[in-house]
C-alpha atoms as a PDB file:
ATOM      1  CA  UNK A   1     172.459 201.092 244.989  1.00  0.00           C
ATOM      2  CA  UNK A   2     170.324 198.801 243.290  1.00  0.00           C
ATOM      3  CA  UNK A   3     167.806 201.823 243.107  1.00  0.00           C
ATOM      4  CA  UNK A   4     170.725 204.000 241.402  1.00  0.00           C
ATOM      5  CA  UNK A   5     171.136 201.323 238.975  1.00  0.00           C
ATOM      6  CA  UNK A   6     167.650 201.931 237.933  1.00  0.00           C
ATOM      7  CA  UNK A   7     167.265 205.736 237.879  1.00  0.00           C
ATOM      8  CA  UNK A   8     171.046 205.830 236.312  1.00  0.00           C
ATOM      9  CA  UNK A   9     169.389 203.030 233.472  1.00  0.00           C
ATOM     10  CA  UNK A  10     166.209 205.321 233.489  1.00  0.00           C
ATOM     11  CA  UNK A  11     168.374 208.295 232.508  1.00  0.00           C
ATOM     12  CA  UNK A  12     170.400 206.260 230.072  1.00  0.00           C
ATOM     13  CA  UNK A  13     167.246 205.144 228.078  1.00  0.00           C
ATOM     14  CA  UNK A  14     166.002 209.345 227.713  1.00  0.00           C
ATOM     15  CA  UNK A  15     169.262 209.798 225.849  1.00  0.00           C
ATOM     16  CA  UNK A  16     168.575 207.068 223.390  1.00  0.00           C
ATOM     17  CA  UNK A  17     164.935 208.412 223.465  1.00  0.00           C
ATOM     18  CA  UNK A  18     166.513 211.817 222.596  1.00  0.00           C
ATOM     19  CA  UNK A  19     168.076 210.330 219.621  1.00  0.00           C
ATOM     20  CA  UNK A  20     164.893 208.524 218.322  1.00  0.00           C
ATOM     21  CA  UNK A  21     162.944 211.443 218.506  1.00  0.00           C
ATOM     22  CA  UNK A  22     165.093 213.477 216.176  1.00  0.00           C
ATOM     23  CA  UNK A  23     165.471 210.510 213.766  1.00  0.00           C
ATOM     24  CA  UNK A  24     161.981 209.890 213.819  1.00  0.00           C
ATOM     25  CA  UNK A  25     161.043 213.817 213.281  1.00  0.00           C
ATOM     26  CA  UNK A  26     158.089 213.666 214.858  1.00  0.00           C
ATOM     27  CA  UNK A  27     159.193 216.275 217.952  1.00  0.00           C
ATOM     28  CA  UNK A  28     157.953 219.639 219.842  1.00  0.00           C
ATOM     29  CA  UNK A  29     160.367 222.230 219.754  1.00  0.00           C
ATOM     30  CA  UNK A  30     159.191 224.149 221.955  1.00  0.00           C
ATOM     31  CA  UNK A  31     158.536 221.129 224.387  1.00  0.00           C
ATOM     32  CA  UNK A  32     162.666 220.470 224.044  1.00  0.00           C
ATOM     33  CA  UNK A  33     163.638 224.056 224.882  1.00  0.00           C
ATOM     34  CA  UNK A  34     161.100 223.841 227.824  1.00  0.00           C
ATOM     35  CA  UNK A  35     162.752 220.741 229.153  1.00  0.00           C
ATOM     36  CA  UNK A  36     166.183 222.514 228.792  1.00  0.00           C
ATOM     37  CA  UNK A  37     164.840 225.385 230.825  1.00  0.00           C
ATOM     38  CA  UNK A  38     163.311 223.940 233.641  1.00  0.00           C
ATOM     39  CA  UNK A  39     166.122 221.263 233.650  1.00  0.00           C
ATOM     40  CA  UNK A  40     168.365 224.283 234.307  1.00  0.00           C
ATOM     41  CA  UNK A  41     166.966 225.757 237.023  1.00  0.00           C
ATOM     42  CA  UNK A  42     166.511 222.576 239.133  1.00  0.00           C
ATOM     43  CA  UNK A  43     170.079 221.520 238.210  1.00  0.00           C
ATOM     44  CA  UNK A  44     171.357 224.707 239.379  1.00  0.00           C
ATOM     45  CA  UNK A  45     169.064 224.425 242.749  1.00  0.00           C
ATOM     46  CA  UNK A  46     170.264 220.838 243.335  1.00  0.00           C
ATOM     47  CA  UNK A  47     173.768 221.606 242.665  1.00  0.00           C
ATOM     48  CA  UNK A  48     174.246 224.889 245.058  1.00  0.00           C
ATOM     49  CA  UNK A  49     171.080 223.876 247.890  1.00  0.00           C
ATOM     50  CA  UNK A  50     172.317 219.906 248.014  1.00  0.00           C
ATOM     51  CA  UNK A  51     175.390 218.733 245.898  1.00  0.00           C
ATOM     52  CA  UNK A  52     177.643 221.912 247.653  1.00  0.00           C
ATOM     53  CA  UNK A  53     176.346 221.473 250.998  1.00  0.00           C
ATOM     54  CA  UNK A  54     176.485 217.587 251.101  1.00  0.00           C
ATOM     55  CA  UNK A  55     179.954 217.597 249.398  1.00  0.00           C
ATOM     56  CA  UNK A  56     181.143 220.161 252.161  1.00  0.00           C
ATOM     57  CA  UNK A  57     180.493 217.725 255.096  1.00  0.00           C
ATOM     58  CA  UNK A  58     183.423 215.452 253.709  1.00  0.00           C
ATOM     59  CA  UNK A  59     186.020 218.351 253.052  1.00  0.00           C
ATOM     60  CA  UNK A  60     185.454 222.032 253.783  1.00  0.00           C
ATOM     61  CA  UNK A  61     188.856 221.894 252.385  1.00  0.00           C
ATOM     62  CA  UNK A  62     188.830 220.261 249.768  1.00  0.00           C
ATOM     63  CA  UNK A  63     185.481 220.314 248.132  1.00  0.00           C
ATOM     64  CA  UNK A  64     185.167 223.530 246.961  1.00  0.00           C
ATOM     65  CA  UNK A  65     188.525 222.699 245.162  1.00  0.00           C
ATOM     66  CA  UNK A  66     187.352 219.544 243.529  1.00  0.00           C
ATOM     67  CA  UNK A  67     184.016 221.563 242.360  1.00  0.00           C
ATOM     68  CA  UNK A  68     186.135 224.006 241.114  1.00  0.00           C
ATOM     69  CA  UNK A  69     188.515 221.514 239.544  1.00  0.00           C
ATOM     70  CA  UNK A  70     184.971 219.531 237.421  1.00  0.00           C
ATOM     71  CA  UNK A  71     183.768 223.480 236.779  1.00  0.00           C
ATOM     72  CA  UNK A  72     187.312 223.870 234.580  1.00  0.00           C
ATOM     73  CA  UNK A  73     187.349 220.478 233.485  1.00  0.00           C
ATOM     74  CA  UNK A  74     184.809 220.875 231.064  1.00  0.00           C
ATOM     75  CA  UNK A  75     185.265 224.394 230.598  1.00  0.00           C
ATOM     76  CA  UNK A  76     188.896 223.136 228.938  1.00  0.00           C
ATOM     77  CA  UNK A  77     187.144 220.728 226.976  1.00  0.00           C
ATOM     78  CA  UNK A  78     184.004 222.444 225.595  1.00  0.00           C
ATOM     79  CA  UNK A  79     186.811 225.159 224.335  1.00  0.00           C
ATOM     80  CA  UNK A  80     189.601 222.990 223.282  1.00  0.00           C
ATOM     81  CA  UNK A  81     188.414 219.350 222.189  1.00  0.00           C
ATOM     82  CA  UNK A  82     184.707 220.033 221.372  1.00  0.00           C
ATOM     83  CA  UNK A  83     184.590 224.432 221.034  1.00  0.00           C
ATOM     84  CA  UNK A  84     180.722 225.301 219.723  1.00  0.00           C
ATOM     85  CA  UNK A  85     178.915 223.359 221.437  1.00  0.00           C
ATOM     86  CA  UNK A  86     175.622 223.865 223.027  1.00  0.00           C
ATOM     87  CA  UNK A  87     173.228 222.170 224.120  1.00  0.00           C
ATOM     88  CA  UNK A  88     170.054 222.707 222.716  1.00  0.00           C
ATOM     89  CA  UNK A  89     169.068 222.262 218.659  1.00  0.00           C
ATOM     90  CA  UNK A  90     172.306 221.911 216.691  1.00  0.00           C
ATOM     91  CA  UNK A  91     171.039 221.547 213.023  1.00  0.00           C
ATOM     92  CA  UNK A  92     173.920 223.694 211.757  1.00  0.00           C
ATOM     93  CA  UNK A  93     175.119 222.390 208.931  1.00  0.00           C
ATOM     94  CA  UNK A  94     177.979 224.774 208.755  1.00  0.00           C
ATOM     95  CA  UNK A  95     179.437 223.852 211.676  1.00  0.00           C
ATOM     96  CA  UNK A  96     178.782 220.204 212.135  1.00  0.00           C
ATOM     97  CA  UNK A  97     180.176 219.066 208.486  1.00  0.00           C
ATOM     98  CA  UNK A  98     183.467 216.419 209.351  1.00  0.00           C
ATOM     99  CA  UNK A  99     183.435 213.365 210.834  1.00  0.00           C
ATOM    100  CA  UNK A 100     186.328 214.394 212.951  1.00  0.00           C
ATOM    101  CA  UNK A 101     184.064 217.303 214.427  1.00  0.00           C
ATOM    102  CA  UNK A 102     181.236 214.545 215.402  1.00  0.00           C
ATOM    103  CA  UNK A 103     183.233 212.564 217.464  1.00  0.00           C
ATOM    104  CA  UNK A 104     184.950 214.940 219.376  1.00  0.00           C
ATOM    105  CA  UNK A 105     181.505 216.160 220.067  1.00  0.00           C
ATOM    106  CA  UNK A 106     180.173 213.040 221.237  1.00  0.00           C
ATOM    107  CA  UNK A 107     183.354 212.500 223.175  1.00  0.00           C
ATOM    108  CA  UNK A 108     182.761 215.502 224.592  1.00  0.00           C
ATOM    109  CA  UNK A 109     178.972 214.722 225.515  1.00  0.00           C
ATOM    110  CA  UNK A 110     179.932 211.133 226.625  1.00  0.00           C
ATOM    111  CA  UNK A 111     182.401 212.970 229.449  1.00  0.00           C
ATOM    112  CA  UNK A 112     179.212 214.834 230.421  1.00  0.00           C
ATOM    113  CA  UNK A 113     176.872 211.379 230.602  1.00  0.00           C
ATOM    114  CA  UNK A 114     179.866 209.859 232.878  1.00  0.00           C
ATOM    115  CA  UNK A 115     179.575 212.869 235.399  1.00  0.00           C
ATOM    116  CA  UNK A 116     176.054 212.323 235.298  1.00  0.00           C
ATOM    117  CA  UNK A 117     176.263 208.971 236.205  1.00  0.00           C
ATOM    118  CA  UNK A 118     178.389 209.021 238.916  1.00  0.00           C
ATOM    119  CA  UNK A 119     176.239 212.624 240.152  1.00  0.00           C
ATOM    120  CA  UNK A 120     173.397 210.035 240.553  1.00  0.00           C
ATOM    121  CA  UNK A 121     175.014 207.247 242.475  1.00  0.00           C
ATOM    122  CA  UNK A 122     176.930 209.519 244.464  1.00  0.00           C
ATOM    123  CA  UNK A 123     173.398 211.003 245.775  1.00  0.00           C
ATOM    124  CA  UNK A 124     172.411 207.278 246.297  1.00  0.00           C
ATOM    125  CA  UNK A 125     175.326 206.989 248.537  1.00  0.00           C
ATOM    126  CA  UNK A 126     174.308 209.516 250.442  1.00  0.00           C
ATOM    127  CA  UNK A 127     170.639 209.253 250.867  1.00  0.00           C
ATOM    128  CA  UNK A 128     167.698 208.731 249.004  1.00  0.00           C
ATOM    129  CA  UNK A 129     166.383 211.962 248.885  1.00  0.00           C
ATOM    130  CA  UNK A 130     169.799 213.652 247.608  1.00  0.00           C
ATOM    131  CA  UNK A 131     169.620 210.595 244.991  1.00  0.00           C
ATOM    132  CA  UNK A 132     166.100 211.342 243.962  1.00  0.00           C
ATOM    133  CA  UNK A 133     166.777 215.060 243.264  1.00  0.00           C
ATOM    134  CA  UNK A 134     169.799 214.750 241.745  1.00  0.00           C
ATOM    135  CA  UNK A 135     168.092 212.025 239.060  1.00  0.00           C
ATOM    136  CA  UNK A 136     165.518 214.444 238.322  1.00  0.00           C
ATOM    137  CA  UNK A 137     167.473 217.194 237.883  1.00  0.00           C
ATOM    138  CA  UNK A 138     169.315 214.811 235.031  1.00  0.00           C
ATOM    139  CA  UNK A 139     166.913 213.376 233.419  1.00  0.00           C
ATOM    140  CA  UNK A 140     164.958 216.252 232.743  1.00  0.00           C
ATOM    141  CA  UNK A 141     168.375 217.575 230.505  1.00  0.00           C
ATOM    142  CA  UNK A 142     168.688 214.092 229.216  1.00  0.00           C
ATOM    143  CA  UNK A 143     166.271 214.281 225.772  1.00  0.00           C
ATOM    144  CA  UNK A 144     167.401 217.131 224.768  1.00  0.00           C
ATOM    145  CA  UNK A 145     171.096 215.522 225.228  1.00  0.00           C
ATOM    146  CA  UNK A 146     170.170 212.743 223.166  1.00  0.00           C
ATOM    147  CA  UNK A 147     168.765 214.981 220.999  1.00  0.00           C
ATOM    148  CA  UNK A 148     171.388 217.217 220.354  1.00  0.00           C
ATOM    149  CA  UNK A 149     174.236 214.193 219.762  1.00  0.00           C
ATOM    150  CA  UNK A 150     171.918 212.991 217.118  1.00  0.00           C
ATOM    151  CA  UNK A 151     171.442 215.980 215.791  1.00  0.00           C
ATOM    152  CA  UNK A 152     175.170 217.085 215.418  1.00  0.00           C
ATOM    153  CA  UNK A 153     175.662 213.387 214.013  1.00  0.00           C
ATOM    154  CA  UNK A 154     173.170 213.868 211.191  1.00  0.00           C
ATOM    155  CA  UNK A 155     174.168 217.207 210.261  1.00  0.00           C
ATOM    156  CA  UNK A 156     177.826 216.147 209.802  1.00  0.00           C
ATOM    157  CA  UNK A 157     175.922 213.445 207.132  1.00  0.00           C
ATOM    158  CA  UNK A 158     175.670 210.417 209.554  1.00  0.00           C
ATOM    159  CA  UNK A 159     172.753 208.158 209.096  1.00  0.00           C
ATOM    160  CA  UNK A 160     170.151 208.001 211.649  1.00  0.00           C
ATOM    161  CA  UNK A 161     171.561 205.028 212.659  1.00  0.00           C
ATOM    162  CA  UNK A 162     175.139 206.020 213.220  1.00  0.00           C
ATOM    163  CA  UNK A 163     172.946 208.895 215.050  1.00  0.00           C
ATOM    164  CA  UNK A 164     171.238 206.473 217.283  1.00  0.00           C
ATOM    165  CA  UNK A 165     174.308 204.802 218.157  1.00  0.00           C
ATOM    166  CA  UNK A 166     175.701 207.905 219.311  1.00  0.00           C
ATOM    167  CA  UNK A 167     172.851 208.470 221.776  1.00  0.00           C
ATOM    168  CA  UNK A 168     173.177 204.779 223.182  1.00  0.00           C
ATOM    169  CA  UNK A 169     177.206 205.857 223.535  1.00  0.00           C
ATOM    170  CA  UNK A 170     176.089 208.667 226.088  1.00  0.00           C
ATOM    171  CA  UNK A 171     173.673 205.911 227.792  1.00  0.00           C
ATOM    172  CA  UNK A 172     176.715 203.647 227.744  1.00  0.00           C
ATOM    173  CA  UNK A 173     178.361 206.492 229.507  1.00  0.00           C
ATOM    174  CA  UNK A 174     175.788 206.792 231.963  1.00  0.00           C
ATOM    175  CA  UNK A 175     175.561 203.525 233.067  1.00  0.00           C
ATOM    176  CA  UNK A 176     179.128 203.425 233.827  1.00  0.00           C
ATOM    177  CA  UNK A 177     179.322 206.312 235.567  1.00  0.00           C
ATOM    178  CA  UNK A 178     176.810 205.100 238.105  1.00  0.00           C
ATOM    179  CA  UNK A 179     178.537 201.550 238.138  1.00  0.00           C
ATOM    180  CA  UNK A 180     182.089 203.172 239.281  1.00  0.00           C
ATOM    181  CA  UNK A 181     180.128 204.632 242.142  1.00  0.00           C
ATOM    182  CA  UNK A 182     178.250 201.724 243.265  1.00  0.00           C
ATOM    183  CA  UNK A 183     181.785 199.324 242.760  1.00  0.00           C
ATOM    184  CA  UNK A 184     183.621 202.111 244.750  1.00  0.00           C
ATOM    185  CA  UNK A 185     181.566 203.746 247.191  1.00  0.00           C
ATOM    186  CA  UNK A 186     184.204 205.415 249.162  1.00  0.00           C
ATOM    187  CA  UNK A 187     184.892 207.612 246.014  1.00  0.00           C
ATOM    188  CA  UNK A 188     181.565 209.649 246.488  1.00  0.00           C
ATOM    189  CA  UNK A 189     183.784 211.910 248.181  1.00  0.00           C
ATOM    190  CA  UNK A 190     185.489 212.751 245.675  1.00  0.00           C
ATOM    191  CA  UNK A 191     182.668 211.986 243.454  1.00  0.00           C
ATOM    192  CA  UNK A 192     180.141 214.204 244.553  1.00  0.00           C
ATOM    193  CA  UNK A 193     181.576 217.459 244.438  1.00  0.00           C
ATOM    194  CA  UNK A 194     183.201 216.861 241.130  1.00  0.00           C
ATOM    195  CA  UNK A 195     179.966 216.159 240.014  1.00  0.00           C
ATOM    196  CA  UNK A 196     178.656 219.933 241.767  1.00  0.00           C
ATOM    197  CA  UNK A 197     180.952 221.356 239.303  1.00  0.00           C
ATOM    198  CA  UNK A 198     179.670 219.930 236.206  1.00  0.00           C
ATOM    199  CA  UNK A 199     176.481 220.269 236.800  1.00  0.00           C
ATOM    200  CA  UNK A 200     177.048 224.159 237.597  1.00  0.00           C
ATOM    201  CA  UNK A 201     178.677 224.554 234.436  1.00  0.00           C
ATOM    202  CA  UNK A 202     176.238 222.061 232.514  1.00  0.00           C
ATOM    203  CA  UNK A 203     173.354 224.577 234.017  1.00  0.00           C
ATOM    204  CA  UNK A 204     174.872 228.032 234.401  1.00  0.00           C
ATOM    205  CA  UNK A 205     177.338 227.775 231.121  1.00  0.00           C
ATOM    206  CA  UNK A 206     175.809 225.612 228.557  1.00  0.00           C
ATOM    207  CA  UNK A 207     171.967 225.463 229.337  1.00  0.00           C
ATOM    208  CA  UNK A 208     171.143 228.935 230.797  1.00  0.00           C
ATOM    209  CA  UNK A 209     172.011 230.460 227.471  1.00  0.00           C
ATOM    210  CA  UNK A 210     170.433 228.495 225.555  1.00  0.00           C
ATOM    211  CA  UNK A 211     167.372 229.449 227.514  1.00  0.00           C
ATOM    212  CA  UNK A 212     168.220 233.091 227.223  1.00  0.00           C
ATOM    213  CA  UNK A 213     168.414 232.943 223.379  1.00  0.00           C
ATOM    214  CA  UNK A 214     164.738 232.626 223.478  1.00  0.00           C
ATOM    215  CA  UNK A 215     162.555 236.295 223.387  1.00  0.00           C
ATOM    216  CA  UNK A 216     160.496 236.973 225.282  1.00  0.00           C
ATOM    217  CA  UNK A 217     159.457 236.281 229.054  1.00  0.00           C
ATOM    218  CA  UNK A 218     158.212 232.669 228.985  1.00  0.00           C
ATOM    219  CA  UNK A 219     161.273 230.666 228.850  1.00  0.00           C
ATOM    220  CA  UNK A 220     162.818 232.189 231.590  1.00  0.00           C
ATOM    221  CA  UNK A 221     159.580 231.423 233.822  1.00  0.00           C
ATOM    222  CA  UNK A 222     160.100 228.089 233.007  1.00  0.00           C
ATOM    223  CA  UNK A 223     163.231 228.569 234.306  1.00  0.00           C
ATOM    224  CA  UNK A 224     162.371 230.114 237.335  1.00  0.00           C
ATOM    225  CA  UNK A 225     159.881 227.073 237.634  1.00  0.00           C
ATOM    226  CA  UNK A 226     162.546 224.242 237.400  1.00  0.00           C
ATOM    227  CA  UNK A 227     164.186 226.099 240.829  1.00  0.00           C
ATOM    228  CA  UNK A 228     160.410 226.076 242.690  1.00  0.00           C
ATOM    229  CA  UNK A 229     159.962 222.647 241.438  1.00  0.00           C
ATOM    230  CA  UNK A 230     163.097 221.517 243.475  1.00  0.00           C
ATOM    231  CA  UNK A 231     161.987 223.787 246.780  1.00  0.00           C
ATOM    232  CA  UNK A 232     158.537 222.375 246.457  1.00  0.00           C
ATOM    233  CA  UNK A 233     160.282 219.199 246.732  1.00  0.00           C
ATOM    234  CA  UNK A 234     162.460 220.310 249.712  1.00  0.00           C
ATOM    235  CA  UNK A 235     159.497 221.521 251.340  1.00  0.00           C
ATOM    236  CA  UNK A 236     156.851 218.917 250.841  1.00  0.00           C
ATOM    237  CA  UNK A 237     159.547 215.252 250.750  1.00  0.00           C
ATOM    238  CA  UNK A 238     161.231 214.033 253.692  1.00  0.00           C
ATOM    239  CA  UNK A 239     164.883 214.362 253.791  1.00  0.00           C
ATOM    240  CA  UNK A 240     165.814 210.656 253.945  1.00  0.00           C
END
């Protein structure tokens, strides 16, 4: 676990970097919406190749209801709590313009970060390998996370302080999310499969479109890439 507690710190600090490098303004588009793409397809792979599987062995029961429960979870609350949200760029200023708006965002993100946490502990639990995959599947989504919190921050007039401070709330969400896992490792069980539903609707709902928004054939080979980066993985790593 002490290795979770790492990666799940790692993670946490790409949020915050997220933030910085939209306060800073010296960013890549492009390179963001590449990181979103590939981050979706090897998401999506880890999710229905490891997270489903693994989560299976505890409950054929009753994991594919708590997947389905953490799929609908944040479904209610993207459209309820925190509707228009997506996560890639959000510099509009007509939609980000209240306070009130903000912070249901970032509450919204900060659920999100928790999941995330507790998706990479869980893994840990596990094995190392599951661990591994699921931390890269995270923190290659994690930027352009920070990034967008800041983003949505600034455009409803925050400073770029207040925006920063946002980003370190979703690392502060992280980190706890992998603590709760490592304190209580019996609730991987639970855990793990929640986790296989947000991270099927994080990929499939919120990150595939964005991805699709772009023209043109490129994006969605870097798509296509994120899902043979994870079977390269399969293929070339031991399983342990």
């Amino acid at each position: 676990m002490l290795l979770a507690l790492v990666l799940g710190a790692a993670a946490a600090v790409a949020d915050v970097f997220g933030g910085l490098l939209l306060v800073r303004a010296n960013w890549e588009k492009r390179y963001l919406r590449y990181s979103v793409a590939m981050g979706a397809g090897f998401m999506l792979a880890v999710a229905f190749l490891e997270m489903l599987p693994e989560s299976l062995r505890f409950s054929p029961k009753w994991a594919p209801v708590l997947v389905l429960a953490g799929y609908c979870s944040v479904h209610l609350l993207e459209h309820t709590i925190v509707p228009h949200f997506h996560f890639g760029e959000e510099t509009h200023h007509d939609e980000f313009v209240s306070a009130r708006t903000s912070y249901s965002v970032l509450g919204g993100l900060a659920v999100h970060a928790l999941f995330d946490g507790v998706a990479i502990a869980s893994g840990f639990v596990l094995s190392a390998w599951l661990g591994w995959l699921i931390f890269i599947a995270i923190f290659l989504h994690k930027v352009p996370e920070g990034f967008t919190v800041a983003s949505i921050m600034m455009a409803s007039g925050r400073s770029g302080k207040t925006a920063v401070i946002a980003a370190s709330v979703l690392a502060t969400a992280t980190l706890l999310g992998v603590l709760v896992i490592s304190v209580l490792p019996s609730w991987v069980q639970a855990g793990l499969p929640l986790s296989a539903g947000v991270a099927i609707y994080v990929a499939a709902t919120d990150l595939v479109p964005e991805v699709n928004r772009e023209p043109g054939i490129r994006m969605a080979l870097v798509f296509f890439a994120g899902v043979l980066l994870f079977l390269l993985f399969r293929l070339l790593l031991p399983t342990v």
